[in-house]
PDB file of N, CA and C in Angstrom:
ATOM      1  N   UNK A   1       0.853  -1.173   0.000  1.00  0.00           N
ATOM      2  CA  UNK A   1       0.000   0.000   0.000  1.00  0.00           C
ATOM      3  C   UNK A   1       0.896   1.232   0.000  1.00  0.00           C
ATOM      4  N   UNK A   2       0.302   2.171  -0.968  1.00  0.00           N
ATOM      5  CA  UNK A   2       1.110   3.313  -0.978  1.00  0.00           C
ATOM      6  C   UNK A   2       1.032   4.613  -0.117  1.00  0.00           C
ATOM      7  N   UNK A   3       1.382   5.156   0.823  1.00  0.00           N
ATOM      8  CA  UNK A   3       1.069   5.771   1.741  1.00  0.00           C
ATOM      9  C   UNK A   3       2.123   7.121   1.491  1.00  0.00           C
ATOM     10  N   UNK A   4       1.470   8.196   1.276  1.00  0.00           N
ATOM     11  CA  UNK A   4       2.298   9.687   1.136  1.00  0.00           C
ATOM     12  C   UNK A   4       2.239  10.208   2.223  1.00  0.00           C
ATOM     13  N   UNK A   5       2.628  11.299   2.789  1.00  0.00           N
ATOM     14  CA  UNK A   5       2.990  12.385   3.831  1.00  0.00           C
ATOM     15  C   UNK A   5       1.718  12.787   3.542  1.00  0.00           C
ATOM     16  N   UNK A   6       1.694  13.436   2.416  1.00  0.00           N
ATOM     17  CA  UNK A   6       0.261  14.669   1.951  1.00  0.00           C
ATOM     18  C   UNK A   6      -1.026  14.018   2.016  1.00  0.00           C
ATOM     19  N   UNK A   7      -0.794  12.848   1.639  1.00  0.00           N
ATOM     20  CA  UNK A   7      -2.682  11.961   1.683  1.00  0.00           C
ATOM     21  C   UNK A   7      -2.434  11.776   3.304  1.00  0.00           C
ATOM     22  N   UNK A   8      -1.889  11.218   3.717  1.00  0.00           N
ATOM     23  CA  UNK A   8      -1.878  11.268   5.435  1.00  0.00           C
ATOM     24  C   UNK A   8      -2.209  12.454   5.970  1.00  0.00           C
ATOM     25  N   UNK A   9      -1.712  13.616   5.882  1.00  0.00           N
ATOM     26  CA  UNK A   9      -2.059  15.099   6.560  1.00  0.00           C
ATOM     27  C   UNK A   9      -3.048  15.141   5.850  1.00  0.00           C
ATOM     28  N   UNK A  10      -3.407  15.418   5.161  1.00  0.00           N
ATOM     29  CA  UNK A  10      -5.211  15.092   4.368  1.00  0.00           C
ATOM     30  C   UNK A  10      -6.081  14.503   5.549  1.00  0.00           C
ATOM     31  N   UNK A  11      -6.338  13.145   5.314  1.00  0.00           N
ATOM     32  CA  UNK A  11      -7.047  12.619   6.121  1.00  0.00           C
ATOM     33  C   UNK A  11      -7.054  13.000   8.018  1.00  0.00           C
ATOM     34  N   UNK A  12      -6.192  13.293   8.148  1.00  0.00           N
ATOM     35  CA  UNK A  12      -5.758  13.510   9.525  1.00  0.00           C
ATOM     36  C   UNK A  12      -6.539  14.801   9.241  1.00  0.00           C
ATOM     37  N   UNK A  13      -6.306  15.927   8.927  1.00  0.00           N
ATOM     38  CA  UNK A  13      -7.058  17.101   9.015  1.00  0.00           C
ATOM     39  C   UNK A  13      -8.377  17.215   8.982  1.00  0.00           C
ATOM     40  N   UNK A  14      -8.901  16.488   7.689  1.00  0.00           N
ATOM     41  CA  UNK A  14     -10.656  16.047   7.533  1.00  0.00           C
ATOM     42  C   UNK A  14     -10.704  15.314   8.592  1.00  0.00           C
ATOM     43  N   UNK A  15     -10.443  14.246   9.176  1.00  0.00           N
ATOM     44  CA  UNK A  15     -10.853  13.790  10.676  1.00  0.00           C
ATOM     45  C   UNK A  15     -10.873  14.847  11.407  1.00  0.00           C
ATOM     46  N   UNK A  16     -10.263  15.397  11.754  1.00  0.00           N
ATOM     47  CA  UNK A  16     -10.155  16.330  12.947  1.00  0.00           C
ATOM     48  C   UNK A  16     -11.032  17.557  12.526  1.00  0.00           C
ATOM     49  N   UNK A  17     -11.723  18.368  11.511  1.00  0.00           N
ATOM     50  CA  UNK A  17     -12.469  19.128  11.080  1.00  0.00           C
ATOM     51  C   UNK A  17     -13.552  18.407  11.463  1.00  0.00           C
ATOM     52  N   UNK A  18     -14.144  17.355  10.994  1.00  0.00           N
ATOM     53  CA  UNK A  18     -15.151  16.150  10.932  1.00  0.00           C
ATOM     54  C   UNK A  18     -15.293  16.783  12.268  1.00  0.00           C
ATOM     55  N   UNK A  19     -14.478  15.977  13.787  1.00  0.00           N
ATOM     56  CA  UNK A  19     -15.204  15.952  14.783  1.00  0.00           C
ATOM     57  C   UNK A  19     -15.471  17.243  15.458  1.00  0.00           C
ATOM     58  N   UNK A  20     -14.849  18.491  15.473  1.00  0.00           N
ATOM     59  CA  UNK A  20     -14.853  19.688  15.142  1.00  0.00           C
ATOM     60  C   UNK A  20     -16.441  20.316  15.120  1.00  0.00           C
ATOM     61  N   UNK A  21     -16.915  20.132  13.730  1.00  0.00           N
ATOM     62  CA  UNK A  21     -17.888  20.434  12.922  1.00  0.00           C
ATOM     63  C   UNK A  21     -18.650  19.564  14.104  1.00  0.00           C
ATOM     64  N   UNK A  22     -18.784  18.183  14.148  1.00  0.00           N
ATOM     65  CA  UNK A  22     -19.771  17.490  14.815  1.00  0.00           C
ATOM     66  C   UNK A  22     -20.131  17.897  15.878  1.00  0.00           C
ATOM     67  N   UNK A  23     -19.049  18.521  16.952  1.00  0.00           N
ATOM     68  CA  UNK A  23     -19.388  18.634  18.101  1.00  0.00           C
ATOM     69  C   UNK A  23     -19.913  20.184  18.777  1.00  0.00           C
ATOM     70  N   UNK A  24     -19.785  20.941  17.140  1.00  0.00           N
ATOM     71  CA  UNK A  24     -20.147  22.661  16.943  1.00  0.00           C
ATOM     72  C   UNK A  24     -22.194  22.468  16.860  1.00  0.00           C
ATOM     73  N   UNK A  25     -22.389  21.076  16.127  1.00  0.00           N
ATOM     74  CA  UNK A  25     -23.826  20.876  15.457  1.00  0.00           C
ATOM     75  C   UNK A  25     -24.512  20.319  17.006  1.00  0.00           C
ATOM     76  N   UNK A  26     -23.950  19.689  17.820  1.00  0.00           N
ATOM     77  CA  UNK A  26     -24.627  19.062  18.554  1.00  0.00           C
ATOM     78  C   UNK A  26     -24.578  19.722  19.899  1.00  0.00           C
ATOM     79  N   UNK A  27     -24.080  20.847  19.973  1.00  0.00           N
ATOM     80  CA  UNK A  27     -23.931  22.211  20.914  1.00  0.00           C
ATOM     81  C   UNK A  27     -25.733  22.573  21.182  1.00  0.00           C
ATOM     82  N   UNK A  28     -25.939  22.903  20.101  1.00  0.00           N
ATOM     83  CA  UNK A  28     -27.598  23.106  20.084  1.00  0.00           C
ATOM     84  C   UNK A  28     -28.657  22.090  20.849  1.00  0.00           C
ATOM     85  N   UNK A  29     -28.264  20.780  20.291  1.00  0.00           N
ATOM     86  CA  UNK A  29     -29.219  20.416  20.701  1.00  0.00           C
ATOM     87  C   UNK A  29     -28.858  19.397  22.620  1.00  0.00           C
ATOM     88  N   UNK A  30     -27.712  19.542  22.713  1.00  0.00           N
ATOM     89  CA  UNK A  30     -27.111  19.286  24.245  1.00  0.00           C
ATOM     90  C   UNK A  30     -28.010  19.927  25.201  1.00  0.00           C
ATOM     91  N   UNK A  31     -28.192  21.220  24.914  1.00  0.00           N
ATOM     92  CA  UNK A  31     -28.838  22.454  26.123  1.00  0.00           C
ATOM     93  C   UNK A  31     -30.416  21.761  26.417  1.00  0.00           C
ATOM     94  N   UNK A  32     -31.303  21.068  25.351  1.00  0.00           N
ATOM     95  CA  UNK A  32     -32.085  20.303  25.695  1.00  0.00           C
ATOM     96  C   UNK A  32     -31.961  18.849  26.125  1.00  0.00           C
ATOM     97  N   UNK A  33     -30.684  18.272  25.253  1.00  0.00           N
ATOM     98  CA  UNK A  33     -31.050  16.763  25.618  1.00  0.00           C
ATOM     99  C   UNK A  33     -29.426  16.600  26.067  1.00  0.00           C
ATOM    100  N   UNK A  34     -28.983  16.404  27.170  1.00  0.00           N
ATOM    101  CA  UNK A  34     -27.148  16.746  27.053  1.00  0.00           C
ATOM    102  C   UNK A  34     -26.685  15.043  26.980  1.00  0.00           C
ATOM    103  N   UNK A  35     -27.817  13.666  26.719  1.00  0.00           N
ATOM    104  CA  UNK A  35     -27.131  12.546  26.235  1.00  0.00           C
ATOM    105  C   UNK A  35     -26.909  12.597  25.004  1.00  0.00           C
ATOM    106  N   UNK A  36     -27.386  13.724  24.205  1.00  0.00           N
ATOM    107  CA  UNK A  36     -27.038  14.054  22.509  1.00  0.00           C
ATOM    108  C   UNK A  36     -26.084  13.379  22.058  1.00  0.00           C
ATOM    109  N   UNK A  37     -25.980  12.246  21.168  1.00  0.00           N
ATOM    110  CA  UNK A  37     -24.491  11.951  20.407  1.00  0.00           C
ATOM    111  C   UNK A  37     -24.789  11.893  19.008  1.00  0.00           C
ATOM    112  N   UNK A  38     -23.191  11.528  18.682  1.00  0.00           N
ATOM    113  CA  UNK A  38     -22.825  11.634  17.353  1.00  0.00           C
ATOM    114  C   UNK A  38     -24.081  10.827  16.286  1.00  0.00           C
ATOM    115  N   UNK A  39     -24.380   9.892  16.846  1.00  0.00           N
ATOM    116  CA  UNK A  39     -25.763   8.592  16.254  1.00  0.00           C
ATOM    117  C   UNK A  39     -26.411   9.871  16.004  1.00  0.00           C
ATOM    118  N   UNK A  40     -26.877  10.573  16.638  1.00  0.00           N
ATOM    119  CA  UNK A  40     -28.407  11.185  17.168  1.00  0.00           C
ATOM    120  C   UNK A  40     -28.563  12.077  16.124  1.00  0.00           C
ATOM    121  N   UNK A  41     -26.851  12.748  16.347  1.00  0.00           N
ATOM    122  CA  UNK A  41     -26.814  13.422  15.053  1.00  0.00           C
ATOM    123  C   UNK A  41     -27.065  13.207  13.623  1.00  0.00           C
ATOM    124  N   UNK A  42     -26.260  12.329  13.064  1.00  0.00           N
ATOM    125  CA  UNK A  42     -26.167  11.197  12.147  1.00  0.00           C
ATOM    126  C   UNK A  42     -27.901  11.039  12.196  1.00  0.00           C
ATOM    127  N   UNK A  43     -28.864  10.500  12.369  1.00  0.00           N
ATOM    128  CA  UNK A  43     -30.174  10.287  12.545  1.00  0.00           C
ATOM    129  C   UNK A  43     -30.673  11.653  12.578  1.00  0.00           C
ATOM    130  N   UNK A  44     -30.676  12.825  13.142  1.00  0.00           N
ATOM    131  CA  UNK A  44     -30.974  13.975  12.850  1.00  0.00           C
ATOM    132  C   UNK A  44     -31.098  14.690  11.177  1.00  0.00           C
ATOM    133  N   UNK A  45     -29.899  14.735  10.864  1.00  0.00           N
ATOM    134  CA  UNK A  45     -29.947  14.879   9.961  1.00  0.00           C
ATOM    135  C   UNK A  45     -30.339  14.264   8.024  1.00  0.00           C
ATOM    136  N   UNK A  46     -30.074  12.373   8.979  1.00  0.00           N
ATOM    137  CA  UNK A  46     -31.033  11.458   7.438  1.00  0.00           C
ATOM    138  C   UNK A  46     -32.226  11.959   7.717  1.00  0.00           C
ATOM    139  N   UNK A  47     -33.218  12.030   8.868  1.00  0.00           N
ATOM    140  CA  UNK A  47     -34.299  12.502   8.997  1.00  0.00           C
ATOM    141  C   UNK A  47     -34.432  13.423   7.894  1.00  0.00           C
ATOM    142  N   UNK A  48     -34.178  14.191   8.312  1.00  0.00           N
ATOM    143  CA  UNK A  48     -34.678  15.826   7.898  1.00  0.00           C
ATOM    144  C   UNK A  48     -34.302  15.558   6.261  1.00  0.00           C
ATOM    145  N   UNK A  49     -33.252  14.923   5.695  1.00  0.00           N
ATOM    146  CA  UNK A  49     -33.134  14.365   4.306  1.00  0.00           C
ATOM    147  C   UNK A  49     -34.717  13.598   3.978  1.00  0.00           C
ATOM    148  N   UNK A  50     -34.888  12.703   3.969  1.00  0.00           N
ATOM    149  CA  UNK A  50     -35.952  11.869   4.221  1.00  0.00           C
ATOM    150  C   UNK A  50     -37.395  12.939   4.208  1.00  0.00           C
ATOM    151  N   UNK A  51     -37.515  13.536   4.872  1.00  0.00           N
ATOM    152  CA  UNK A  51     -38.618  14.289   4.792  1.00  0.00           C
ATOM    153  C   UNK A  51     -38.436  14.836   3.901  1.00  0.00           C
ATOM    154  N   UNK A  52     -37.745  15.813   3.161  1.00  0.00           N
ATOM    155  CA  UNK A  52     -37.116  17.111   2.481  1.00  0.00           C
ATOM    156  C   UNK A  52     -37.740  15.974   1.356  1.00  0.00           C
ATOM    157  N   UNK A  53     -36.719  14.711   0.808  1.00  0.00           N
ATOM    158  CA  UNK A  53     -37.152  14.084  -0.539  1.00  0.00           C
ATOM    159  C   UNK A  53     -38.700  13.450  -0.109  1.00  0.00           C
ATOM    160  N   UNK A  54     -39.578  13.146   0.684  1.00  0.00           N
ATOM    161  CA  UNK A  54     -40.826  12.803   0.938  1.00  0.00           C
ATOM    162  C   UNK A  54     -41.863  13.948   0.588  1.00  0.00           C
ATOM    163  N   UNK A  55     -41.248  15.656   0.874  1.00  0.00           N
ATOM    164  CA  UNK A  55     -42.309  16.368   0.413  1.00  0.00           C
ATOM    165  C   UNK A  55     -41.898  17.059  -0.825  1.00  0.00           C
ATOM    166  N   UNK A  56     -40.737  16.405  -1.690  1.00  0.00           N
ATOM    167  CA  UNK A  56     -40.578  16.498  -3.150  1.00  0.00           C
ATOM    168  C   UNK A  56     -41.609  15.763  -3.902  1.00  0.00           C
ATOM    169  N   UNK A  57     -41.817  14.863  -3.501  1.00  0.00           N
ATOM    170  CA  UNK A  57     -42.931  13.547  -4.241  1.00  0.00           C
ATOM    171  C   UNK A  57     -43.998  13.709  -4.042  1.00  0.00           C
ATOM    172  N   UNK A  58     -44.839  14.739  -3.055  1.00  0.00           N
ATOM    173  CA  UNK A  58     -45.991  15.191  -3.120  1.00  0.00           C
ATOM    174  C   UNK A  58     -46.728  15.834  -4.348  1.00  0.00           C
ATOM    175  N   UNK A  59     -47.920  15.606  -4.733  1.00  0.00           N
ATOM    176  CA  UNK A  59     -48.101  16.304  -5.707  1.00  0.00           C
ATOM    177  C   UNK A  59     -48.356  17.929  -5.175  1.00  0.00           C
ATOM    178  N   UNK A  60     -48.733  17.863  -4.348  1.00  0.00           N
ATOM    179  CA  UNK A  60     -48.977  19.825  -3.909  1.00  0.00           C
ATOM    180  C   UNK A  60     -48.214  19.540  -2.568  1.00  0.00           C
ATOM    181  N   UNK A  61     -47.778  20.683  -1.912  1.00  0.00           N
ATOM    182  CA  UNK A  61     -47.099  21.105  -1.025  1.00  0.00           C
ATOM    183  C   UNK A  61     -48.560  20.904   0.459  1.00  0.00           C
ATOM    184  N   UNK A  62     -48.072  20.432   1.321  1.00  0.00           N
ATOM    185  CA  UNK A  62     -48.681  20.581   2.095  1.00  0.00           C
ATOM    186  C   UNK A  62     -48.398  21.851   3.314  1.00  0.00           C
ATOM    187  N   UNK A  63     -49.543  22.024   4.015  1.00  0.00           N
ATOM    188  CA  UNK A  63     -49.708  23.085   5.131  1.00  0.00           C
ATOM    189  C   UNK A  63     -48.218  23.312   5.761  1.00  0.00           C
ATOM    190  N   UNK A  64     -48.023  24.789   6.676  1.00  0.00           N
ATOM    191  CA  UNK A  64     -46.499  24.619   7.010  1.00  0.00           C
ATOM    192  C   UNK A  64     -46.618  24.095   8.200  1.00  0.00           C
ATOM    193  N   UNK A  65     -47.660  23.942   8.994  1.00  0.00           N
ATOM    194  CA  UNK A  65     -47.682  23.034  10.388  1.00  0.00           C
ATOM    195  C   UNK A  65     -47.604  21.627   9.960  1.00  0.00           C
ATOM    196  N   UNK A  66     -48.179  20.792   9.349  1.00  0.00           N
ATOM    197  CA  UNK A  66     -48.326  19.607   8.803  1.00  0.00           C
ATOM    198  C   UNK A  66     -46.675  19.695   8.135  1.00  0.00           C
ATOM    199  N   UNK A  67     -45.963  20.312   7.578  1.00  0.00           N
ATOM    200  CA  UNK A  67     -44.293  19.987   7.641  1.00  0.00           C
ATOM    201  C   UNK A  67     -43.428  20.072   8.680  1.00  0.00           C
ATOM    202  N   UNK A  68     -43.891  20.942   9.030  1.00  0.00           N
ATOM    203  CA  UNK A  68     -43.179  21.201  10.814  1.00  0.00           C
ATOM    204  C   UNK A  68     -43.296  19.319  11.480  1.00  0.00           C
ATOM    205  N   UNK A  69     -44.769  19.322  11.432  1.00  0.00           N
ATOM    206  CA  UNK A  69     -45.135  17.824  12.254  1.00  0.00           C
ATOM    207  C   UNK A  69     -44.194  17.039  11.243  1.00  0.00           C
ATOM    208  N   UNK A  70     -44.320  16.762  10.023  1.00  0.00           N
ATOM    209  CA  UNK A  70     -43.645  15.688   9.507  1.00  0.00           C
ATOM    210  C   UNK A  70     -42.336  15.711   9.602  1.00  0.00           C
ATOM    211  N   UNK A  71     -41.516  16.724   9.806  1.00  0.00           N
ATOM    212  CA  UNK A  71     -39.442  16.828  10.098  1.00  0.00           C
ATOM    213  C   UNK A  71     -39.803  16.598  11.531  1.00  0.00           C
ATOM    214  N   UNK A  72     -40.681  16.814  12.425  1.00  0.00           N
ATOM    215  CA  UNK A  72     -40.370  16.454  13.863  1.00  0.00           C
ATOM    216  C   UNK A  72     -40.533  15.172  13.940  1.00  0.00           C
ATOM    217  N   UNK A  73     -41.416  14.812  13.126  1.00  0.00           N
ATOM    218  CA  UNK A  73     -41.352  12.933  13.381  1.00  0.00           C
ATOM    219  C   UNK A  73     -40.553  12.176  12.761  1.00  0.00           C
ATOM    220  N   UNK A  74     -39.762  12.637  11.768  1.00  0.00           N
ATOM    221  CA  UNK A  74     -38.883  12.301  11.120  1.00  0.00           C
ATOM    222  C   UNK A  74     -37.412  11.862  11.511  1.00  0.00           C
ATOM    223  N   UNK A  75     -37.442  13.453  12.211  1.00  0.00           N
ATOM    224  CA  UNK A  75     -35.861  13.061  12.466  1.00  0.00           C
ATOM    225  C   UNK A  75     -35.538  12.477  14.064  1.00  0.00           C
ATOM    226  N   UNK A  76     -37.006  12.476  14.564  1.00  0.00           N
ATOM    227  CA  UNK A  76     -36.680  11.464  16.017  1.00  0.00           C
ATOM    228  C   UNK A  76     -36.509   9.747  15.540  1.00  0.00           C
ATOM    229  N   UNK A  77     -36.593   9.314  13.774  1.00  0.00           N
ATOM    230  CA  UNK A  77     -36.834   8.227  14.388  1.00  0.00           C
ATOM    231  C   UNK A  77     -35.710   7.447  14.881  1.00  0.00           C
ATOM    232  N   UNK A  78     -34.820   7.791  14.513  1.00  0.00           N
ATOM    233  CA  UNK A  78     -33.451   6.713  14.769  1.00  0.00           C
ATOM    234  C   UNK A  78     -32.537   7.302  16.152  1.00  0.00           C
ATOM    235  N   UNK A  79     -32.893   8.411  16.801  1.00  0.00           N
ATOM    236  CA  UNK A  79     -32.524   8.849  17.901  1.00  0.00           C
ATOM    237  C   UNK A  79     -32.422   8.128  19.156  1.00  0.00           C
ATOM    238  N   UNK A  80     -31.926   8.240  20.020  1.00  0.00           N
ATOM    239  CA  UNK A  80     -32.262   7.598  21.619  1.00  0.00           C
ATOM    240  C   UNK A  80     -33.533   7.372  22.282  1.00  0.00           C
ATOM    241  N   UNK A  81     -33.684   8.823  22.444  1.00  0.00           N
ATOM    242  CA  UNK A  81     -34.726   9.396  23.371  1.00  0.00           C
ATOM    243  C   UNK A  81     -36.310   8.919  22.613  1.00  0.00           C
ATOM    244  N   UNK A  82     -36.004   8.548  21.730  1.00  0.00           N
ATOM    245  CA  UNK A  82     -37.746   7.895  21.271  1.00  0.00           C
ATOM    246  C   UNK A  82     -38.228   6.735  21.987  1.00  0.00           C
ATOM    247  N   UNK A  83     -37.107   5.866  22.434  1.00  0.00           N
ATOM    248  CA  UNK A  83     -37.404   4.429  22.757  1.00  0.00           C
ATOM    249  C   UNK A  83     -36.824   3.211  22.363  1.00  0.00           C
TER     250      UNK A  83
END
């Protein structure tokens, strides 16, 4: 395997940005839930994907409370705190 200096400091940097970034996103939601982790996150955000392409495939746009409800149920499902 071929291993450079520069692809090594590469990866080493994107890791360390990675957890960085992760632990800047999950600042927010700590102050409510402070067992918040990286999963939760990770699941936070397919959620909110998931919904986003679910109310692409609608033929009309639905109500903005009825989207509100659908990203809140969305992105709890793979979380902790649901069960």
């Amino acid at each position: 395997m071929n291993v450079n200096p520069t692809a090594v400091t590469n990866a080493a940097n994107l890791s360390l940005f990675m957890v960085n970034l992760s632990q800047l996103l999950m600042c927010d939601f700590r102050q409510t839930d402070p067992d918040f982790g990286v999963l939760d996150l990770k699941s936070y955000y397919r959620g909110c994907r998931y919904a986003t392409e679910l109310l692409k495939i609608l033929p009309k746009k639905p109500d903005d409370i009825l989207v509100a409800q659908l990203f809140r149920n969305m992105v709890a499902f793979g979380q902790h705190s649901c069960g």
